[in-house]
PDB file of N, CA and C in Angstrom:
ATOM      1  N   UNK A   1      19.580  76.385  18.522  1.00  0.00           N
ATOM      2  CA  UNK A   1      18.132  76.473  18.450  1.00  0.00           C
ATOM      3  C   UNK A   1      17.516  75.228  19.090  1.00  0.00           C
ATOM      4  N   UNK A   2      16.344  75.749  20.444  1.00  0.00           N
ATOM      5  CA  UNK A   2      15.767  74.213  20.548  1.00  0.00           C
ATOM      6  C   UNK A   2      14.917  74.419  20.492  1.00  0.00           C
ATOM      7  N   UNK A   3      14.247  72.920  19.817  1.00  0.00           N
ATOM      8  CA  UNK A   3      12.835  72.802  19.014  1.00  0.00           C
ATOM      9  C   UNK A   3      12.194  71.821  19.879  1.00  0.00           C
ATOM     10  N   UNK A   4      11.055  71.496  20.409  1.00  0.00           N
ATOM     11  CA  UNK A   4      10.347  70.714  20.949  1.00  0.00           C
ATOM     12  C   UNK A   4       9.725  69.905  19.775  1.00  0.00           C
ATOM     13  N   UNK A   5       9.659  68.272  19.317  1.00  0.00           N
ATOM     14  CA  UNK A   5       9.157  67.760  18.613  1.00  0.00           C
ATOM     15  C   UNK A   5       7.823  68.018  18.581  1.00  0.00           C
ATOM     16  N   UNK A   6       7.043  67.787  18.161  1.00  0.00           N
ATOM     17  CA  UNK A   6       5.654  67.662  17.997  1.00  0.00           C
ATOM     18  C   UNK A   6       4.609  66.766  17.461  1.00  0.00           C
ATOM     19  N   UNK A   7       5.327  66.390  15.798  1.00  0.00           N
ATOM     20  CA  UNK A   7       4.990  65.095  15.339  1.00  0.00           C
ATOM     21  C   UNK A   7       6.114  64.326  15.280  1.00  0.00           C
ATOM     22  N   UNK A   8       5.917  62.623  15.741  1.00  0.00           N
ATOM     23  CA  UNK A   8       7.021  61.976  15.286  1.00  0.00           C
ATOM     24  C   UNK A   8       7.602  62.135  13.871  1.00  0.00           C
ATOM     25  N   UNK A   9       6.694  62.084  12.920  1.00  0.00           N
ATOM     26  CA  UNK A   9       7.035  61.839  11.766  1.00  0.00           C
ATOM     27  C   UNK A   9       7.639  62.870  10.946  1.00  0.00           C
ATOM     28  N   UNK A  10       7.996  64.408  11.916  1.00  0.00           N
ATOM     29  CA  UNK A  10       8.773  65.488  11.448  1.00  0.00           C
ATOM     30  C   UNK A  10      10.148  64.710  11.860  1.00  0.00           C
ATOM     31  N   UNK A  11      10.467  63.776  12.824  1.00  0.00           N
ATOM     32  CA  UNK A  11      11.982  63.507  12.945  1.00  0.00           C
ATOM     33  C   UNK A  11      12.899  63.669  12.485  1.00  0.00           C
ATOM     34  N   UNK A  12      12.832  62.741  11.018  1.00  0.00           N
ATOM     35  CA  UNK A  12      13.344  62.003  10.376  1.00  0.00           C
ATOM     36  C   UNK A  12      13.981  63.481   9.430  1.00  0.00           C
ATOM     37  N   UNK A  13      13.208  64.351   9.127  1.00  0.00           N
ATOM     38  CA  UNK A  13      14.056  65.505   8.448  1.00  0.00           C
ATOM     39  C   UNK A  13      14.753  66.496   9.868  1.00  0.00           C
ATOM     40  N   UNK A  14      14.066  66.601  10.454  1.00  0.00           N
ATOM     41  CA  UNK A  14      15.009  67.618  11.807  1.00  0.00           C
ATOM     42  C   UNK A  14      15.984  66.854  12.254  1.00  0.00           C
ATOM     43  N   UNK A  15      16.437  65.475  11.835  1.00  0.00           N
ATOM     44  CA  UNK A  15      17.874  65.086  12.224  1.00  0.00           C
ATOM     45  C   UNK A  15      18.636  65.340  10.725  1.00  0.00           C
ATOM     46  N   UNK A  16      17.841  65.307   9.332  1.00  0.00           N
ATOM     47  CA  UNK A  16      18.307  64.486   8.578  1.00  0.00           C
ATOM     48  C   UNK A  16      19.889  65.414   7.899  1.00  0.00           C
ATOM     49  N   UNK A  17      20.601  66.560   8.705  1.00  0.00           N
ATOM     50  CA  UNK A  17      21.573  67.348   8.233  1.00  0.00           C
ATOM     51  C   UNK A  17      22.272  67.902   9.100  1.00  0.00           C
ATOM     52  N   UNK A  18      23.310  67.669   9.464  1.00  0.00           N
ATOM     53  CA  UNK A  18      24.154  68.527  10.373  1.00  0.00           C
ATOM     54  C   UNK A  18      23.968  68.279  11.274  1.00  0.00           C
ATOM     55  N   UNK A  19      24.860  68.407  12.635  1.00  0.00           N
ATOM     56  CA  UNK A  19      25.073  67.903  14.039  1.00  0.00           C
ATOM     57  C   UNK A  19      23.652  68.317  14.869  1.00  0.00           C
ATOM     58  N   UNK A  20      22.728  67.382  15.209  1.00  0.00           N
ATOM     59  CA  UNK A  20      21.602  67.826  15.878  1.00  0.00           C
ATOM     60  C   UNK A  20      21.785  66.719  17.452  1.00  0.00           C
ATOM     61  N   UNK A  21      21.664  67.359  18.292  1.00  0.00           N
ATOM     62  CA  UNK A  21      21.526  66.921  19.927  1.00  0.00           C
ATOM     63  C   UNK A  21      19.861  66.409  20.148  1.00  0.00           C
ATOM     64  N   UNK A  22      19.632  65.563  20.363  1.00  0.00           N
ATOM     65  CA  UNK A  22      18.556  65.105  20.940  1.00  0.00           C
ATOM     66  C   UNK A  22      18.216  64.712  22.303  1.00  0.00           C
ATOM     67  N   UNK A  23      17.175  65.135  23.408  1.00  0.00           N
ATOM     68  CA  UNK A  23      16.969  65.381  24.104  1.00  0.00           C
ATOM     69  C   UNK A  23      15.616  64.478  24.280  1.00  0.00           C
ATOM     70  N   UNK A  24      15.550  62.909  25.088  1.00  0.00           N
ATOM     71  CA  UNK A  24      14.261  62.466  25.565  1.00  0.00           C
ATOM     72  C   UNK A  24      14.006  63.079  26.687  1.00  0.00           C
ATOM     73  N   UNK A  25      13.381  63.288  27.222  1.00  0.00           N
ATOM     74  CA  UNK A  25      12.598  63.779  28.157  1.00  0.00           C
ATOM     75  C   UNK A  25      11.174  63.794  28.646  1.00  0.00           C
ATOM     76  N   UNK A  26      10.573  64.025  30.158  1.00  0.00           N
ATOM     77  CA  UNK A  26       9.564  63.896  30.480  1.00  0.00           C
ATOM     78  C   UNK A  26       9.001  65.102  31.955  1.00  0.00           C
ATOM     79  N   UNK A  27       8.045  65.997  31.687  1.00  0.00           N
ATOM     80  CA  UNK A  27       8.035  66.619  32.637  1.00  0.00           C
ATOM     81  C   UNK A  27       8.094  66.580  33.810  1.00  0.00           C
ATOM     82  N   UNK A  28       7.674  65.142  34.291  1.00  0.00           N
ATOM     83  CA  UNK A  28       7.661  64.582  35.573  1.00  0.00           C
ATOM     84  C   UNK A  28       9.292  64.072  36.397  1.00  0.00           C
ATOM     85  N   UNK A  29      10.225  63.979  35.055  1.00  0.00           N
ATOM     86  CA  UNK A  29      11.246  63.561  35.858  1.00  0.00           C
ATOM     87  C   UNK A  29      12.387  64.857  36.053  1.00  0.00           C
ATOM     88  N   UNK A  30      12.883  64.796  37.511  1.00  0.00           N
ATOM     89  CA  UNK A  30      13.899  65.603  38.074  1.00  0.00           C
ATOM     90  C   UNK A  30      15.315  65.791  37.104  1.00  0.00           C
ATOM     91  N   UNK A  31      15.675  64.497  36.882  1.00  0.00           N
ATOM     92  CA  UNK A  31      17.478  65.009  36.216  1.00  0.00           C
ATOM     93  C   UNK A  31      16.814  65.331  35.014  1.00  0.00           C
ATOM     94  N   UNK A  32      15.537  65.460  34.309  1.00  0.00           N
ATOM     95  CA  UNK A  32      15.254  65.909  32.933  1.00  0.00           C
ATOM     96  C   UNK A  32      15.260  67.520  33.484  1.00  0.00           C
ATOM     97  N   UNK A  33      14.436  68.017  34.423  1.00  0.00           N
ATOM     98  CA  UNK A  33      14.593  68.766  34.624  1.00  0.00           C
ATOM     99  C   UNK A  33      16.051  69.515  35.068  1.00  0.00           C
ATOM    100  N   UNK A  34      16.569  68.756  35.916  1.00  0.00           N
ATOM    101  CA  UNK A  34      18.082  69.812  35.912  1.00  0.00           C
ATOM    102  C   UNK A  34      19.386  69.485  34.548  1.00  0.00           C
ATOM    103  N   UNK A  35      18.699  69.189  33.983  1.00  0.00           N
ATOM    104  CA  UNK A  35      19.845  69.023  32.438  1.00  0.00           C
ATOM    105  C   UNK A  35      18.981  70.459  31.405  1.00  0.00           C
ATOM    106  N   UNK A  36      18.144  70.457  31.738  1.00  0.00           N
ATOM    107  CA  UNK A  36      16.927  71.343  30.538  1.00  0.00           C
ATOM    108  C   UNK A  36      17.842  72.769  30.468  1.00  0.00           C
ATOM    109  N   UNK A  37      18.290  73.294  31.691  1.00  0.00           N
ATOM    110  CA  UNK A  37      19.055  74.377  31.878  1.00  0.00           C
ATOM    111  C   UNK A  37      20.454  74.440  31.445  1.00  0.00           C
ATOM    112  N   UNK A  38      21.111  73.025  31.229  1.00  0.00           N
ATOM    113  CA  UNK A  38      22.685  73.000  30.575  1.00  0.00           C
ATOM    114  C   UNK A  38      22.261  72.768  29.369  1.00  0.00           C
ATOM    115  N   UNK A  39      20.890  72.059  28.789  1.00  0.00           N
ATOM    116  CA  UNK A  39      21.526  71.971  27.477  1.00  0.00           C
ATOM    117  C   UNK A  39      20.946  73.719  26.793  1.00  0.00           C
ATOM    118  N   UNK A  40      20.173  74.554  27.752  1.00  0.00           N
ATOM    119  CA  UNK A  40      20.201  75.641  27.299  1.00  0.00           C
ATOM    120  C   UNK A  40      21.562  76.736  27.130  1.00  0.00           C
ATOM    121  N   UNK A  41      22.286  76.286  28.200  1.00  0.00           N
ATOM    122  CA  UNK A  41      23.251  77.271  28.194  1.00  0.00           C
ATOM    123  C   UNK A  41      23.787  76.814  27.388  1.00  0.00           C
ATOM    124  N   UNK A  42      24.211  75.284  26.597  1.00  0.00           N
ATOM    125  CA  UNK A  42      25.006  74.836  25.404  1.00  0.00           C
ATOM    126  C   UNK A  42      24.206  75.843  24.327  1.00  0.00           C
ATOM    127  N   UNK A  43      23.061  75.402  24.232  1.00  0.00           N
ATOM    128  CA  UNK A  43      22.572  76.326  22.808  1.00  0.00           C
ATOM    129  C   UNK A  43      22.813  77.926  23.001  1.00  0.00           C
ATOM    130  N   UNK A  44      23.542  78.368  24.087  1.00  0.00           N
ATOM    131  CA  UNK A  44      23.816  79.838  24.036  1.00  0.00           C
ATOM    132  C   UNK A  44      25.561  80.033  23.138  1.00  0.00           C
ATOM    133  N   UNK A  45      26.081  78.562  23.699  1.00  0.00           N
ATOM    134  CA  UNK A  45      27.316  78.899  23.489  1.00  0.00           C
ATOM    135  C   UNK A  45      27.757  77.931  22.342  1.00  0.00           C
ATOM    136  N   UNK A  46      27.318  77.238  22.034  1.00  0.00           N
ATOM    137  CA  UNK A  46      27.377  76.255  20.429  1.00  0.00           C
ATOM    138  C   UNK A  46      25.990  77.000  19.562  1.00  0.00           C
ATOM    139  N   UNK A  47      26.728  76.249  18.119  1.00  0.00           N
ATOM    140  CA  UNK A  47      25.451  76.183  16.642  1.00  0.00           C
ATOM    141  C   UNK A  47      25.319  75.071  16.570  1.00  0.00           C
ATOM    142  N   UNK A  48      24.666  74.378  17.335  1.00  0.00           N
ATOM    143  CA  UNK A  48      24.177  72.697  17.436  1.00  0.00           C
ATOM    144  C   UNK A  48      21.983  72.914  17.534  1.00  0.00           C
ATOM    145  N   UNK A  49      21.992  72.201  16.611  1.00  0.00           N
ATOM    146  CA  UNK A  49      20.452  72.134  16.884  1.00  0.00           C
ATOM    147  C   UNK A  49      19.900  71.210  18.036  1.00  0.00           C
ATOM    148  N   UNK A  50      19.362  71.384  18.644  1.00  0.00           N
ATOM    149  CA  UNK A  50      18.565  70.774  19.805  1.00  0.00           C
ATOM    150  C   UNK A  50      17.276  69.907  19.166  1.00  0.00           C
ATOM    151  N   UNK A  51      17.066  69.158  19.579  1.00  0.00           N
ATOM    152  CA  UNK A  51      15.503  68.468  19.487  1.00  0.00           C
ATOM    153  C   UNK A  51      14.904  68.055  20.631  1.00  0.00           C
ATOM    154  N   UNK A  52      13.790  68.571  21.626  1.00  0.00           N
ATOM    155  CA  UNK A  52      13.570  68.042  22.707  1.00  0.00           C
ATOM    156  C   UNK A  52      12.484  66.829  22.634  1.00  0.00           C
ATOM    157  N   UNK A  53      12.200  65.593  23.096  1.00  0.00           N
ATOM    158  CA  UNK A  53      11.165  65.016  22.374  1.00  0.00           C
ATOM    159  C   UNK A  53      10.352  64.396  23.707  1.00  0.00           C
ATOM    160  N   UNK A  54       9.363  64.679  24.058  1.00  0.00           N
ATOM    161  CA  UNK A  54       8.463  63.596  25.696  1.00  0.00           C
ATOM    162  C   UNK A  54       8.191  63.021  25.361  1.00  0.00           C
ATOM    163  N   UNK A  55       9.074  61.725  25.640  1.00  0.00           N
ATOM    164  CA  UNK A  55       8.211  60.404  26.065  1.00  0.00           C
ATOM    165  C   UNK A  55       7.347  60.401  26.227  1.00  0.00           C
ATOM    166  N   UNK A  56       6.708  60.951  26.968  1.00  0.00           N
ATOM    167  CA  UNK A  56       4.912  60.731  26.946  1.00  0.00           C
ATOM    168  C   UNK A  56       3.683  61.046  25.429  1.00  0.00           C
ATOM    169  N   UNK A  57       4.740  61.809  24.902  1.00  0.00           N
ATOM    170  CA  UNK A  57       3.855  62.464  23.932  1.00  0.00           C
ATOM    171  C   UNK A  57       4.191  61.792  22.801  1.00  0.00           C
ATOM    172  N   UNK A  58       5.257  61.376  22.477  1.00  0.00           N
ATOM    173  CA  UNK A  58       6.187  60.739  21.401  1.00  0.00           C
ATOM    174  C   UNK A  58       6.256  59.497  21.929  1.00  0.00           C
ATOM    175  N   UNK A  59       5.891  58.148  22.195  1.00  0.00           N
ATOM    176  CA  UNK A  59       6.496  56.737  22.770  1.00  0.00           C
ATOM    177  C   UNK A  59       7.599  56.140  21.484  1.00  0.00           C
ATOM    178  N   UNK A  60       6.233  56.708  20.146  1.00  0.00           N
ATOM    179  CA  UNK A  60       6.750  55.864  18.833  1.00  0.00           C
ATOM    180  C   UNK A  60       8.941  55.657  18.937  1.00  0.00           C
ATOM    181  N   UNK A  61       9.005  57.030  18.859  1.00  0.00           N
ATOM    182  CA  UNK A  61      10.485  57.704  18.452  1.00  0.00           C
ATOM    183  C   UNK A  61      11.447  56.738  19.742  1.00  0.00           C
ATOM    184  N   UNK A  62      11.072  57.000  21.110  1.00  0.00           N
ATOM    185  CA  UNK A  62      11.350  56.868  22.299  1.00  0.00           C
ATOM    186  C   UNK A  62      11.766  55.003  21.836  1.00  0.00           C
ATOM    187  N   UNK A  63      10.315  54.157  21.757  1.00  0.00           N
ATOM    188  CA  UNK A  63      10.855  52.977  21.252  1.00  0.00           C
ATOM    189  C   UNK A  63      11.890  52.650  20.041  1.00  0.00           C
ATOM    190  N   UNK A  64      12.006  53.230  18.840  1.00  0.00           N
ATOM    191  CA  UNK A  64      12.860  52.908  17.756  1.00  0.00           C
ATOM    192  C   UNK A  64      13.996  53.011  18.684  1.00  0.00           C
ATOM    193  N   UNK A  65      14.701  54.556  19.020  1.00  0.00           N
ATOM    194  CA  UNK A  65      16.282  53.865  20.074  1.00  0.00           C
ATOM    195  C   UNK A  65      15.951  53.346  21.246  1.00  0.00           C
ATOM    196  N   UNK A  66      14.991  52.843  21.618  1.00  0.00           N
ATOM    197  CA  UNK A  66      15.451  52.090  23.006  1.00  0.00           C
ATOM    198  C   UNK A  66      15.804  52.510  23.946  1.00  0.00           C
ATOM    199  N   UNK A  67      14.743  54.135  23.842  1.00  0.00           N
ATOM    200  CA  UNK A  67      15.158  54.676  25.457  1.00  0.00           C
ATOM    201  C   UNK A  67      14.712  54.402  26.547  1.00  0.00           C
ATOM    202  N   UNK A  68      14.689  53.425  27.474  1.00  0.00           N
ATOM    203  CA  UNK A  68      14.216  53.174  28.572  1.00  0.00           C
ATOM    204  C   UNK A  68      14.486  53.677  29.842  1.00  0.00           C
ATOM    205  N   UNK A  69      15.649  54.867  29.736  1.00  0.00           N
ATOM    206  CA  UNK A  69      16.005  55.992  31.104  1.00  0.00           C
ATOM    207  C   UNK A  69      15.757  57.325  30.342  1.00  0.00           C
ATOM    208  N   UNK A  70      15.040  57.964  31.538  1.00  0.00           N
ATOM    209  CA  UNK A  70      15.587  59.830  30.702  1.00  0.00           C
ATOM    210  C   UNK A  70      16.234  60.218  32.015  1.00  0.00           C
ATOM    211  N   UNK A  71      16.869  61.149  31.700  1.00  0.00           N
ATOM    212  CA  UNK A  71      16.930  61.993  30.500  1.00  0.00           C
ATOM    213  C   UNK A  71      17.882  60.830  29.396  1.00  0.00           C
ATOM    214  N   UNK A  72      17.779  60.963  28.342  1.00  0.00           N
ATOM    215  CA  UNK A  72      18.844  60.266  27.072  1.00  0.00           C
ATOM    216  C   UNK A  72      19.216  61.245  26.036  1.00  0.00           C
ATOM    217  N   UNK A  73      20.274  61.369  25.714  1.00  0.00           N
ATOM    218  CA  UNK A  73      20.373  62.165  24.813  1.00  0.00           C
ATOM    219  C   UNK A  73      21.412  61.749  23.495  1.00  0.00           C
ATOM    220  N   UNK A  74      20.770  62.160  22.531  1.00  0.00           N
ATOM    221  CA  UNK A  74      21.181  61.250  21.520  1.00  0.00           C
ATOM    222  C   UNK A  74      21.878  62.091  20.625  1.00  0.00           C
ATOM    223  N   UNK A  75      23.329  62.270  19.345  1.00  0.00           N
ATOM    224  CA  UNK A  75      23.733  62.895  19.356  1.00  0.00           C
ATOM    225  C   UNK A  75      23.639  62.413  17.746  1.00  0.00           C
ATOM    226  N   UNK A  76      23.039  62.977  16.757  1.00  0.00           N
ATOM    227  CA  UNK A  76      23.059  62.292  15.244  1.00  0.00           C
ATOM    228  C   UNK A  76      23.977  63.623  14.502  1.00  0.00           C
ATOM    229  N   UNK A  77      24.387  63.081  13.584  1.00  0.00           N
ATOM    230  CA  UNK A  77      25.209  63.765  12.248  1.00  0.00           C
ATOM    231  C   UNK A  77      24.753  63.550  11.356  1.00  0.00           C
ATOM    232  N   UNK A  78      24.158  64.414  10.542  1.00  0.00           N
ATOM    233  CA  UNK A  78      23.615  63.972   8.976  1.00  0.00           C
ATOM    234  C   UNK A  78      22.683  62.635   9.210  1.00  0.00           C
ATOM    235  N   UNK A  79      21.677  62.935  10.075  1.00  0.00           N
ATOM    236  CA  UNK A  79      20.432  61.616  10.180  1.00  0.00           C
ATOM    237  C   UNK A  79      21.588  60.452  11.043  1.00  0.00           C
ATOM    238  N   UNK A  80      22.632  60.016  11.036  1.00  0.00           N
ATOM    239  CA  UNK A  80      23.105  59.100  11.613  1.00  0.00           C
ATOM    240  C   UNK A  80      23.472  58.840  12.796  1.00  0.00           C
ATOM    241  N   UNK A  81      22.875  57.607  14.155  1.00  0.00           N
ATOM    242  CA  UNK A  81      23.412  58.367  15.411  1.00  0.00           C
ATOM    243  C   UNK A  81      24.706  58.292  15.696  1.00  0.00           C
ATOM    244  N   UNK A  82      25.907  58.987  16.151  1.00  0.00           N
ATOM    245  CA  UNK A  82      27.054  58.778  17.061  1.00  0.00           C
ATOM    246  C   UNK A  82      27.536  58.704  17.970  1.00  0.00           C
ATOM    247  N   UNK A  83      26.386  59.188  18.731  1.00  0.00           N
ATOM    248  CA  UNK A  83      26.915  59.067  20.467  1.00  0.00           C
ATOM    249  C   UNK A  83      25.289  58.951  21.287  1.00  0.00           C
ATOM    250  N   UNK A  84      25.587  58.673  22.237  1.00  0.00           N
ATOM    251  CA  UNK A  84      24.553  58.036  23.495  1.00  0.00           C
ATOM    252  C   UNK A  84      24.352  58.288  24.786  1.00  0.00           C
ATOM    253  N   UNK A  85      23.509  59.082  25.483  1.00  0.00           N
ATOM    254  CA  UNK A  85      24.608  59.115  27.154  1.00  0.00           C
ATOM    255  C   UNK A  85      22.885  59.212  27.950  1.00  0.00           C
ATOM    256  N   UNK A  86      22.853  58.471  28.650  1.00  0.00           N
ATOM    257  CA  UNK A  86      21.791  58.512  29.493  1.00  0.00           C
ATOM    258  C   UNK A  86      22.269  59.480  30.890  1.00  0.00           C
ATOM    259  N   UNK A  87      21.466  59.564  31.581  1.00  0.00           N
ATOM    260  CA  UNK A  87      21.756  60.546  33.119  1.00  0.00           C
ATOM    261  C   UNK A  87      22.001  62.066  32.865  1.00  0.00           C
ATOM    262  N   UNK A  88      21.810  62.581  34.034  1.00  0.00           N
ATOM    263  CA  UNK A  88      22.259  63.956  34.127  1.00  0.00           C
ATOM    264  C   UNK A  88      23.433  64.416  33.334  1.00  0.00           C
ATOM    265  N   UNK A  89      23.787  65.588  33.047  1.00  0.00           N
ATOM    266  CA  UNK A  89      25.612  65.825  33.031  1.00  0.00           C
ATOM    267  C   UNK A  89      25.543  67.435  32.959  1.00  0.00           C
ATOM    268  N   UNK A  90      26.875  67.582  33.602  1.00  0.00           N
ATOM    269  CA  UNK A  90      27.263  68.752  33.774  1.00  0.00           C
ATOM    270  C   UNK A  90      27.597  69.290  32.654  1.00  0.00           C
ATOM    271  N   UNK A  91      27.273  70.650  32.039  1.00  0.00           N
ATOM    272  CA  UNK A  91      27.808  71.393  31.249  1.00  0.00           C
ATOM    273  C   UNK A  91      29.348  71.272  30.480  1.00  0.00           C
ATOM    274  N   UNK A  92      30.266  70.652  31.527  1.00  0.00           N
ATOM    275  CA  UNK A  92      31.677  70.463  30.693  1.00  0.00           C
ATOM    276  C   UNK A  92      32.032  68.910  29.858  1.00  0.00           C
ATOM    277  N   UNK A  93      30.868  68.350  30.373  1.00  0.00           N
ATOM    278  CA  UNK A  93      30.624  66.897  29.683  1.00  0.00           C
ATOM    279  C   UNK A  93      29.329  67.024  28.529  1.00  0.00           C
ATOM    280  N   UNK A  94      28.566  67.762  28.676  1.00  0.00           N
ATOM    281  CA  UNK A  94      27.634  68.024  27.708  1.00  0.00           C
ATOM    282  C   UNK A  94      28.482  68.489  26.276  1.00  0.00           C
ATOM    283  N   UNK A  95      29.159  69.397  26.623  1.00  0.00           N
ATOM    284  CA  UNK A  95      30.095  69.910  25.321  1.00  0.00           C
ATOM    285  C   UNK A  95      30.921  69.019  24.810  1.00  0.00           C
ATOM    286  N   UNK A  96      31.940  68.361  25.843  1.00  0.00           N
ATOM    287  CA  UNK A  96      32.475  67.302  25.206  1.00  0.00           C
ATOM    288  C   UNK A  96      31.992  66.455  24.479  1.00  0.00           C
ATOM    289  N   UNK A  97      30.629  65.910  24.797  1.00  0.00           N
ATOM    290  CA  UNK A  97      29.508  65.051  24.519  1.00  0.00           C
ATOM    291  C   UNK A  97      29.237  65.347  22.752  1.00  0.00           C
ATOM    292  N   UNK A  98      28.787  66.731  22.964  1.00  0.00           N
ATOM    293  CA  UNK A  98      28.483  67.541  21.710  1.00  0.00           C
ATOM    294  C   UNK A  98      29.795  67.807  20.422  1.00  0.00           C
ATOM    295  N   UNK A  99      31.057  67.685  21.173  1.00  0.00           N
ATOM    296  CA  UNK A  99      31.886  67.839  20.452  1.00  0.00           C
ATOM    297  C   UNK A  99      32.603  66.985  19.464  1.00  0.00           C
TER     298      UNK A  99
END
């Protein structure tokens, strides 16, 4: 399932259980745009929750991790983060990523 944030302050429960993928992003940038389509085909083929969040719209969230490249994608378990990966990636690294 992917959810587009809306308020920052919903975050904190849409990470706070089970493997959720997070997704910074910004309409204006290109590799946000060509990742938008792998991490869809992941949500066809995993039960991983998605969170998409714009930088532009969200800075608050964007500053707490310290995203200063997008695309970033952030990978939390039960509210906690575990993994990190800035840049594009192909579908067989996205899963690994996720896995």
């Amino acid at each position: 399932m992917i959810k587009h944030l809306e308020k920052e302050a919903d975050f904190s429960k849409e990470i706070a259980s089970g493997k959720v993928l997070v997704d910074f992003y910004a309409d204006w940038c290109g590799p946000c745009q060509m990742l938008s389509p792998v991490i869809e085909q992941l949500d066809k083929e995993m039960e991983i929750k998605v969170i998409k969040i714009d930088v532009d719209s969200l800075p608050g969230i964007a500053r707490e991790f310290r995203v200063m490249a997008i695309p970033t994608l952030l990978l939390f378990e039960n509210g906690k983060m575990v993994k990190r990966e800035t840049a594009y990636m192909p579908i067989e690294h996205l899963r690994r990523f996720v896995s």
